[in-house]
PDB file of N, CA and C in Angstrom:
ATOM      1  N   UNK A   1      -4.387  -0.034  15.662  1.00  0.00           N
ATOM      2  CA  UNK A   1      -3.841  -1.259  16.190  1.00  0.00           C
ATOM      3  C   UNK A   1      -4.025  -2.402  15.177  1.00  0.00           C
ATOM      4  N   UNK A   2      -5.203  -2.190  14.436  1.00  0.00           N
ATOM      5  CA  UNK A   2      -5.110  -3.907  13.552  1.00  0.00           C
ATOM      6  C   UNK A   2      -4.474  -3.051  12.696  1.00  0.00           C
ATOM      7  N   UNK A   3      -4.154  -2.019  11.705  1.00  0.00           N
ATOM      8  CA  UNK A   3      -3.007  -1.483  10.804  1.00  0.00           C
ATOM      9  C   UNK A   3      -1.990  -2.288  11.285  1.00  0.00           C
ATOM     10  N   UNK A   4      -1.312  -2.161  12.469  1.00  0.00           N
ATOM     11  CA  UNK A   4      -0.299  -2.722  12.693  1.00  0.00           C
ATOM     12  C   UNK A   4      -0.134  -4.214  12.656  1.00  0.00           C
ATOM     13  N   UNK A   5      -1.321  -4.563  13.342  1.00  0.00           N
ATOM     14  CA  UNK A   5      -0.956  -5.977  13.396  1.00  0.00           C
ATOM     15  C   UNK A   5      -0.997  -6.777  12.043  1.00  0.00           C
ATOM     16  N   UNK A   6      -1.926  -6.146  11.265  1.00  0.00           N
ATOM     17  CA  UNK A   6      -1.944  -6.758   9.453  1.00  0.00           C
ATOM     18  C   UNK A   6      -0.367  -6.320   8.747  1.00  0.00           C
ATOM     19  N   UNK A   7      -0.086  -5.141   9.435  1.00  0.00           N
ATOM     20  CA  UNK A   7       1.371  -4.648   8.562  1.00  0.00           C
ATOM     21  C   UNK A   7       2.308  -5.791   8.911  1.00  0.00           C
ATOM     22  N   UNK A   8       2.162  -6.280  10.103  1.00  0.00           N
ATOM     23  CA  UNK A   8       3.159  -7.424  10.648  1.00  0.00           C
ATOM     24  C   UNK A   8       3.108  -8.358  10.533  1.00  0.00           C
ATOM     25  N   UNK A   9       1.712  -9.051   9.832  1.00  0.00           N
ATOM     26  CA  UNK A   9       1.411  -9.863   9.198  1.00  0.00           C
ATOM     27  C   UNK A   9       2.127 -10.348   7.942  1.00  0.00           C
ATOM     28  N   UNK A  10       2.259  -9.080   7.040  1.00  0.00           N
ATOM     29  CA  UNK A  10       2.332  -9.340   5.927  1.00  0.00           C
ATOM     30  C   UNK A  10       3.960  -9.154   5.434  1.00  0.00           C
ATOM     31  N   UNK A  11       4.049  -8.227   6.407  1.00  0.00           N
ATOM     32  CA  UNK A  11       5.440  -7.464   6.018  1.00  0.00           C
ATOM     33  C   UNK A  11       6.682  -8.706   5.797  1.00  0.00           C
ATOM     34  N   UNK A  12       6.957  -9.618   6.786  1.00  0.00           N
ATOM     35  CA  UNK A  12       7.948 -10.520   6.309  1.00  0.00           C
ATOM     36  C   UNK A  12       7.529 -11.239   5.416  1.00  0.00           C
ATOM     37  N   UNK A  13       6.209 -11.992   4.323  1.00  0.00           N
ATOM     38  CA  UNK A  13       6.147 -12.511   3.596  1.00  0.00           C
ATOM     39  C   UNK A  13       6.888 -11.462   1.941  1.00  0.00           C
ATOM     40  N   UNK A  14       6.174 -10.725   2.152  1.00  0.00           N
ATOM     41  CA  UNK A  14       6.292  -9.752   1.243  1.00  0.00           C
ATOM     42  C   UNK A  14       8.092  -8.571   1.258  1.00  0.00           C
ATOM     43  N   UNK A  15       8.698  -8.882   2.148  1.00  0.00           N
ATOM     44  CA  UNK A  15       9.960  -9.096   2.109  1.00  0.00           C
ATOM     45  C   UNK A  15      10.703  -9.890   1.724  1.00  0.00           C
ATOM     46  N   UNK A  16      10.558 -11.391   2.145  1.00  0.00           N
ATOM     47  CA  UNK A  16      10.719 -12.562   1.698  1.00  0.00           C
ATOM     48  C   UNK A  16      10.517 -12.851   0.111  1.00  0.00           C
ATOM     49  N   UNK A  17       9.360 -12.491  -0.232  1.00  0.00           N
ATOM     50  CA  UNK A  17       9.202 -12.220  -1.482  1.00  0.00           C
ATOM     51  C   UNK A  17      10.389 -11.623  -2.467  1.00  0.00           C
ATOM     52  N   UNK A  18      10.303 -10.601  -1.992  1.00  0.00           N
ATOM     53  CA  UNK A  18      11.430  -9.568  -2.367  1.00  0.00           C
ATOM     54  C   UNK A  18      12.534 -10.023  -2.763  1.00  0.00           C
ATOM     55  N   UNK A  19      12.905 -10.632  -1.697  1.00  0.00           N
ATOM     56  CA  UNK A  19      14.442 -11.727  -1.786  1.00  0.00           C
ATOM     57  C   UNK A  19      14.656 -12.604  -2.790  1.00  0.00           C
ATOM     58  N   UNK A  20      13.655 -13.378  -2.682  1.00  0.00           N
ATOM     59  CA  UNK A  20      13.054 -14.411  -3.975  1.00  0.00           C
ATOM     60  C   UNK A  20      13.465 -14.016  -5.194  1.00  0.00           C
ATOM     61  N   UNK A  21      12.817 -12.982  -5.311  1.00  0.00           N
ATOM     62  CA  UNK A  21      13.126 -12.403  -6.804  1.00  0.00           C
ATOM     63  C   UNK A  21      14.499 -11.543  -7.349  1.00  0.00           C
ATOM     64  N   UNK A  22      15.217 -11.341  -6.108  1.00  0.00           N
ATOM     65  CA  UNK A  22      16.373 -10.659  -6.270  1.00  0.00           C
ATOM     66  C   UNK A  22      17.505 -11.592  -6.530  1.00  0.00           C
ATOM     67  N   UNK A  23      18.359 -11.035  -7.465  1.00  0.00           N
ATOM     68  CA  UNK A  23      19.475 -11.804  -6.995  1.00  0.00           C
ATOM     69  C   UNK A  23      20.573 -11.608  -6.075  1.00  0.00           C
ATOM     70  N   UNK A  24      21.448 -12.382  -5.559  1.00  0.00           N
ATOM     71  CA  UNK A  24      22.457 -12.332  -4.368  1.00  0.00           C
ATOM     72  C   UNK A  24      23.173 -10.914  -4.668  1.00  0.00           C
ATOM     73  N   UNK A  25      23.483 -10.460  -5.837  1.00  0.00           N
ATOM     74  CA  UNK A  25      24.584  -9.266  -5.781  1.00  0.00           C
ATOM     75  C   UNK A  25      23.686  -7.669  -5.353  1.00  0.00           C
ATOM     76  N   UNK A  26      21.915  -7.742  -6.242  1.00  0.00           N
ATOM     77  CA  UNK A  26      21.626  -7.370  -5.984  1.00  0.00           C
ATOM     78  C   UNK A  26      20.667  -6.711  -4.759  1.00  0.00           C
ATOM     79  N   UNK A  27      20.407  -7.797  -3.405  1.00  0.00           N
ATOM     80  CA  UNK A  27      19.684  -7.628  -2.772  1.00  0.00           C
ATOM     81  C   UNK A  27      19.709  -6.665  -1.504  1.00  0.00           C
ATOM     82  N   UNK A  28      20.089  -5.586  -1.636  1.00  0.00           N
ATOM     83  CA  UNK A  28      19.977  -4.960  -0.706  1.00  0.00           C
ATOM     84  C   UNK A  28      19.777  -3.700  -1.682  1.00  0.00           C
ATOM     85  N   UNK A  29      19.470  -3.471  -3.016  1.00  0.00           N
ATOM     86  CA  UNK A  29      19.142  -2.321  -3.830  1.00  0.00           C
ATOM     87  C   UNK A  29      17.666  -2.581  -4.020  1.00  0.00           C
ATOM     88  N   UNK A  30      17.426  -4.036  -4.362  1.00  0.00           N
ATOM     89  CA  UNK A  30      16.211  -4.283  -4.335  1.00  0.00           C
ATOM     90  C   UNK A  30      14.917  -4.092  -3.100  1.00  0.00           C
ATOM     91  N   UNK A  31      15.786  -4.645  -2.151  1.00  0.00           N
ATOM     92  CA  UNK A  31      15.115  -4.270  -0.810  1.00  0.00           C
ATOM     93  C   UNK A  31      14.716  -2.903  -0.588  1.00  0.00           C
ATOM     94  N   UNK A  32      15.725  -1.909  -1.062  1.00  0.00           N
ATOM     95  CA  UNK A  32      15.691  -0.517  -0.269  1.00  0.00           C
ATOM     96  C   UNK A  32      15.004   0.052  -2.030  1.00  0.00           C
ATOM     97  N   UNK A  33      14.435  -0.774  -2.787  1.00  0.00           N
ATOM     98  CA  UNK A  33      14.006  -0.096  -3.948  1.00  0.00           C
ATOM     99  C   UNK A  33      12.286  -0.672  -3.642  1.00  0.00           C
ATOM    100  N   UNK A  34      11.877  -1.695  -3.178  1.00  0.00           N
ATOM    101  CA  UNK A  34      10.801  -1.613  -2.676  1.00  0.00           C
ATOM    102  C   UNK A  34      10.526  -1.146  -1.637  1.00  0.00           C
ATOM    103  N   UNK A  35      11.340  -1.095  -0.597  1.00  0.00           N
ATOM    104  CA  UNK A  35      10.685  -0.020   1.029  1.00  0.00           C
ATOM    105  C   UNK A  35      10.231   1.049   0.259  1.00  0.00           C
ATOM    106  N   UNK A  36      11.066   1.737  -0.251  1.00  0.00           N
ATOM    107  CA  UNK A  36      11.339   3.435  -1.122  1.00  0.00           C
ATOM    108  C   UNK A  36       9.440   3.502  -1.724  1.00  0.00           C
ATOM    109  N   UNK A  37       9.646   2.428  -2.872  1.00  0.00           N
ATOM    110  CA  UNK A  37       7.909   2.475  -3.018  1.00  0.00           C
ATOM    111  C   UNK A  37       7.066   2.479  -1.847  1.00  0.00           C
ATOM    112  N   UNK A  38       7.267   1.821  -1.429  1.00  0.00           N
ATOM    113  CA  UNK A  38       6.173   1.349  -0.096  1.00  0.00           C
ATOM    114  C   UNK A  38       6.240   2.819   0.435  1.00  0.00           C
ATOM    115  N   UNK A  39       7.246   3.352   0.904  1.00  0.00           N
ATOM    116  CA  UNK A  39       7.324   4.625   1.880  1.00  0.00           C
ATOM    117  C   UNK A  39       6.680   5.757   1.088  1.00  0.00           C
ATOM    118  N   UNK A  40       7.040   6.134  -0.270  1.00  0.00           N
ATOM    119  CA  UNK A  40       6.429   6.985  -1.468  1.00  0.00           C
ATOM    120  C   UNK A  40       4.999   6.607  -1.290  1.00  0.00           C
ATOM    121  N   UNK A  41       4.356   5.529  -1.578  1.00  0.00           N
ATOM    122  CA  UNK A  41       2.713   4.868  -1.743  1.00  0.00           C
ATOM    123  C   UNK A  41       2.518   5.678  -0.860  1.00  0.00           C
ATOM    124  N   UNK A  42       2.929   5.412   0.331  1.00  0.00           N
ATOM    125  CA  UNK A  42       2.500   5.893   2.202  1.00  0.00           C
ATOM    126  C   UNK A  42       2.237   7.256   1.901  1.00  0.00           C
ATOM    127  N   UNK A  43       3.341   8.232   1.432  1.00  0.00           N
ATOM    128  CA  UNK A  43       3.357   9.506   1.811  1.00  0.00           C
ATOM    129  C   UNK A  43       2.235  10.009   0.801  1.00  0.00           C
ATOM    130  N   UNK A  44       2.030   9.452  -0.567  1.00  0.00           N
ATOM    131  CA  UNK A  44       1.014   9.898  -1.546  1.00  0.00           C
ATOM    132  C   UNK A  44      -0.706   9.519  -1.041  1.00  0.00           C
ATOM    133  N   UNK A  45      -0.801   8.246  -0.049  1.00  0.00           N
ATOM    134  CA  UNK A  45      -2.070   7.862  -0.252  1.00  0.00           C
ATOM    135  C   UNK A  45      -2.606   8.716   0.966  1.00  0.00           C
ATOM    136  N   UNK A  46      -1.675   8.655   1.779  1.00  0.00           N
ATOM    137  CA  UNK A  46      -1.799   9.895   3.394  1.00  0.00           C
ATOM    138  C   UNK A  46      -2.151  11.141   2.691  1.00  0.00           C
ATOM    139  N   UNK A  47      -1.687  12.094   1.773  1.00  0.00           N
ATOM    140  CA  UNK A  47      -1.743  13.020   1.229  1.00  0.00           C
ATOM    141  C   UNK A  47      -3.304  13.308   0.549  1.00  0.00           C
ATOM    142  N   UNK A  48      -3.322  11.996   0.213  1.00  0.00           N
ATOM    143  CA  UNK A  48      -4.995  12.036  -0.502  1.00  0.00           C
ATOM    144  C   UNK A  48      -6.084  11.747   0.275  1.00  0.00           C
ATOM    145  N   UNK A  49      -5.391  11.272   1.291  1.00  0.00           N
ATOM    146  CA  UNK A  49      -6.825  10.821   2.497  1.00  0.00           C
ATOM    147  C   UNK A  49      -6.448  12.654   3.282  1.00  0.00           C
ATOM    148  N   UNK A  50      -6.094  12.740   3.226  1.00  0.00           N
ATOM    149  CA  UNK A  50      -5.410  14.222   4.320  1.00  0.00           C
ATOM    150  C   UNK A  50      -6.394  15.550   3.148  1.00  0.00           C
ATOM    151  N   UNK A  51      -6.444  15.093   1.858  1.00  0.00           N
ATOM    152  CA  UNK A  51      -7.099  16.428   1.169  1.00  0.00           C
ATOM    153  C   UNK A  51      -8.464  15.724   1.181  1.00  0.00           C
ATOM    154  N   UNK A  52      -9.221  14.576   1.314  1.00  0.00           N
ATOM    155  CA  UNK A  52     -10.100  14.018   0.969  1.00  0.00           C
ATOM    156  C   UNK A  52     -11.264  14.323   2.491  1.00  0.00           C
ATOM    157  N   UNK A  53     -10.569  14.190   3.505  1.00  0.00           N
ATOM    158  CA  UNK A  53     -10.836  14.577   5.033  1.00  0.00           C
ATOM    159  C   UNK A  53     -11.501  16.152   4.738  1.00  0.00           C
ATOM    160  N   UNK A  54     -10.305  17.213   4.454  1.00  0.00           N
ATOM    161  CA  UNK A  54     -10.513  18.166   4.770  1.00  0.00           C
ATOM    162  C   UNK A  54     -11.653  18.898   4.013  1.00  0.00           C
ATOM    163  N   UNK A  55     -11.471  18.509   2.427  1.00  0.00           N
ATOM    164  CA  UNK A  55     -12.541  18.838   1.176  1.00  0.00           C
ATOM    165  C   UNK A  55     -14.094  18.554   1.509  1.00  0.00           C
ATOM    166  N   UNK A  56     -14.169  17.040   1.707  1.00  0.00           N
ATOM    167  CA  UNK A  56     -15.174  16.621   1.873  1.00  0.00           C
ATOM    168  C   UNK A  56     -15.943  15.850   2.927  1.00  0.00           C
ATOM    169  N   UNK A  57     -15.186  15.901   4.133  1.00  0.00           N
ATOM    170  CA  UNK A  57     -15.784  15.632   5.465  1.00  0.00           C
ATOM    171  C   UNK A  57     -14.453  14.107   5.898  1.00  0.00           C
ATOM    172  N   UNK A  58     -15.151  13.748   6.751  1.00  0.00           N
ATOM    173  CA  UNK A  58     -15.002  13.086   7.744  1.00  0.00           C
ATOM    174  C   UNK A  58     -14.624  11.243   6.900  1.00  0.00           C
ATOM    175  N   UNK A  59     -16.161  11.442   6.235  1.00  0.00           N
ATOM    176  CA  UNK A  59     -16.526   9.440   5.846  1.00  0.00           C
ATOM    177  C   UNK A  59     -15.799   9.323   4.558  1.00  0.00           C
ATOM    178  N   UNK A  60     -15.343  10.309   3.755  1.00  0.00           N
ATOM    179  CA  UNK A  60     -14.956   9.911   1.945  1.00  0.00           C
ATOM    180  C   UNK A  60     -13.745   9.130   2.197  1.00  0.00           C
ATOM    181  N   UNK A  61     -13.039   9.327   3.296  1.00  0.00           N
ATOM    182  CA  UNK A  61     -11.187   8.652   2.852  1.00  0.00           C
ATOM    183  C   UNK A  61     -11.725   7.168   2.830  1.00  0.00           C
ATOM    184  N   UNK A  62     -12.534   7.077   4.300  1.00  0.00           N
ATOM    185  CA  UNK A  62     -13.000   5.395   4.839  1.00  0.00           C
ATOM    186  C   UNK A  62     -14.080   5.230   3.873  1.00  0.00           C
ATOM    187  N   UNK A  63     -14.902   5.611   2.693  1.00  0.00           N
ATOM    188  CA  UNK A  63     -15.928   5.363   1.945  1.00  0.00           C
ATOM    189  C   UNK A  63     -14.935   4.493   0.343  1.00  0.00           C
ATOM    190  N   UNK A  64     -14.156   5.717   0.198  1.00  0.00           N
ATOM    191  CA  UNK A  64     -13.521   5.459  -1.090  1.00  0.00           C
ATOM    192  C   UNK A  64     -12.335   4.377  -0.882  1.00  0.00           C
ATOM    193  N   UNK A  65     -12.035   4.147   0.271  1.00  0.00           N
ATOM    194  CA  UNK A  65     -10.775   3.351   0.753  1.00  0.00           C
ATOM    195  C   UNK A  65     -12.023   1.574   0.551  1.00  0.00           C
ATOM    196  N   UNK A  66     -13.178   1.896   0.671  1.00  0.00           N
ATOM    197  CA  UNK A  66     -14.166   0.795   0.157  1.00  0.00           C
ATOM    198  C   UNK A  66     -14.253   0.588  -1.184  1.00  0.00           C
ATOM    199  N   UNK A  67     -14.481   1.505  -1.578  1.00  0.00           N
ATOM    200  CA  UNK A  67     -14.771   1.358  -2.653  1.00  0.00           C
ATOM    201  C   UNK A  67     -14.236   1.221  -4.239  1.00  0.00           C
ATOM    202  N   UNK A  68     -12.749   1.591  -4.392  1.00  0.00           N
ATOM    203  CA  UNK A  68     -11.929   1.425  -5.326  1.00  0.00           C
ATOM    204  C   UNK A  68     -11.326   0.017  -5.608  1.00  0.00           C
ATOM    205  N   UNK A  69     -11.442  -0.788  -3.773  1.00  0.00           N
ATOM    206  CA  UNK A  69     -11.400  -2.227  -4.729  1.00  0.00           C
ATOM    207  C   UNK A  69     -12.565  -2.860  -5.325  1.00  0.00           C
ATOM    208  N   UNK A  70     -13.604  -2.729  -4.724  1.00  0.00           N
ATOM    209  CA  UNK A  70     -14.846  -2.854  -6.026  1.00  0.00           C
ATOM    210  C   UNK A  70     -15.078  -2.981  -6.999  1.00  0.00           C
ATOM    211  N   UNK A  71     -14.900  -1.261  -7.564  1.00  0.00           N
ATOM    212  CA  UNK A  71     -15.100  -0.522  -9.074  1.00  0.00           C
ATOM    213  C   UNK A  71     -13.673  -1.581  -9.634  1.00  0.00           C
ATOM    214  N   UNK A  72     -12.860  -1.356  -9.188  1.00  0.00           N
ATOM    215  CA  UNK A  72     -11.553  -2.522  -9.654  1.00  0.00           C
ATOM    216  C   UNK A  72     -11.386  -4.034 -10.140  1.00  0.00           C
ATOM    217  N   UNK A  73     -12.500  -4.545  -9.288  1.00  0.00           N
ATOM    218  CA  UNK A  73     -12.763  -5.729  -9.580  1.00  0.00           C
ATOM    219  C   UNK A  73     -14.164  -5.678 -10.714  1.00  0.00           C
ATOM    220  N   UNK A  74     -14.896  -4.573 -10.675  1.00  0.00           N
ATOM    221  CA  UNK A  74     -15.822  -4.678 -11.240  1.00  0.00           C
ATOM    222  C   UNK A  74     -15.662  -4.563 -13.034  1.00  0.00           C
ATOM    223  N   UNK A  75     -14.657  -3.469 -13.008  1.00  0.00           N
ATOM    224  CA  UNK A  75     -14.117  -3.263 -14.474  1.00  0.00           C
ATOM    225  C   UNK A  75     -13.334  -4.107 -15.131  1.00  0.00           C
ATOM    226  N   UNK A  76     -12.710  -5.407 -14.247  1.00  0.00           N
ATOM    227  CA  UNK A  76     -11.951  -6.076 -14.699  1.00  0.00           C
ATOM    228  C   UNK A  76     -12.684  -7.488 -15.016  1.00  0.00           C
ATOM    229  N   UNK A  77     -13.827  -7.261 -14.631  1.00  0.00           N
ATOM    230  CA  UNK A  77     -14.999  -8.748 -14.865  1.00  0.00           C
ATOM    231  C   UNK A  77     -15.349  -7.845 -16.318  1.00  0.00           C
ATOM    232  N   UNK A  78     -15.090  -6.911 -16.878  1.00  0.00           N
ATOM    233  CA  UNK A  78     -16.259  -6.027 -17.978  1.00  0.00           C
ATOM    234  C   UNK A  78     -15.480  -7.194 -19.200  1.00  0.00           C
TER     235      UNK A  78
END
């Protein structure tokens, strides 16, 4: 339930966005060229939480789903 409600949060800014940067002839390639990512991200990061579950239990998807923005921010202060 908060997945959703943050997805709905964000989703028309970050559409809006989209628009912004497109131009008029192109905006409906652009649109359906970022959903396309967005939907691809979805099906790849599901895929890795789905082998990450089964490999190594239960806590790694919700451990590492912590922890990669971290190490991310941490390497980028180096």
């Amino acid at each position: 339930m908060i997945y959703g409600l943050v997805y709905a949060m964000v989703e028309g800014s970050q559409s809006a966005f989209v628009t912004d940067l497109s131009s008029s002839k192109a905006l409906g390639t652009s649109l359906g060229a970022y959903y396309g990512a967005v939907g691809f991200a979805s099906i790849i990061s599901g895929a890795i939480a789905g082998v990450l579950w089964q490999s190594m239990g239960q806590k790694l998807p919700f451990l590492s789903e912590q922890c990669w923005p971290s190490w991310l921010l941490w390497r980028s202060s180096k």
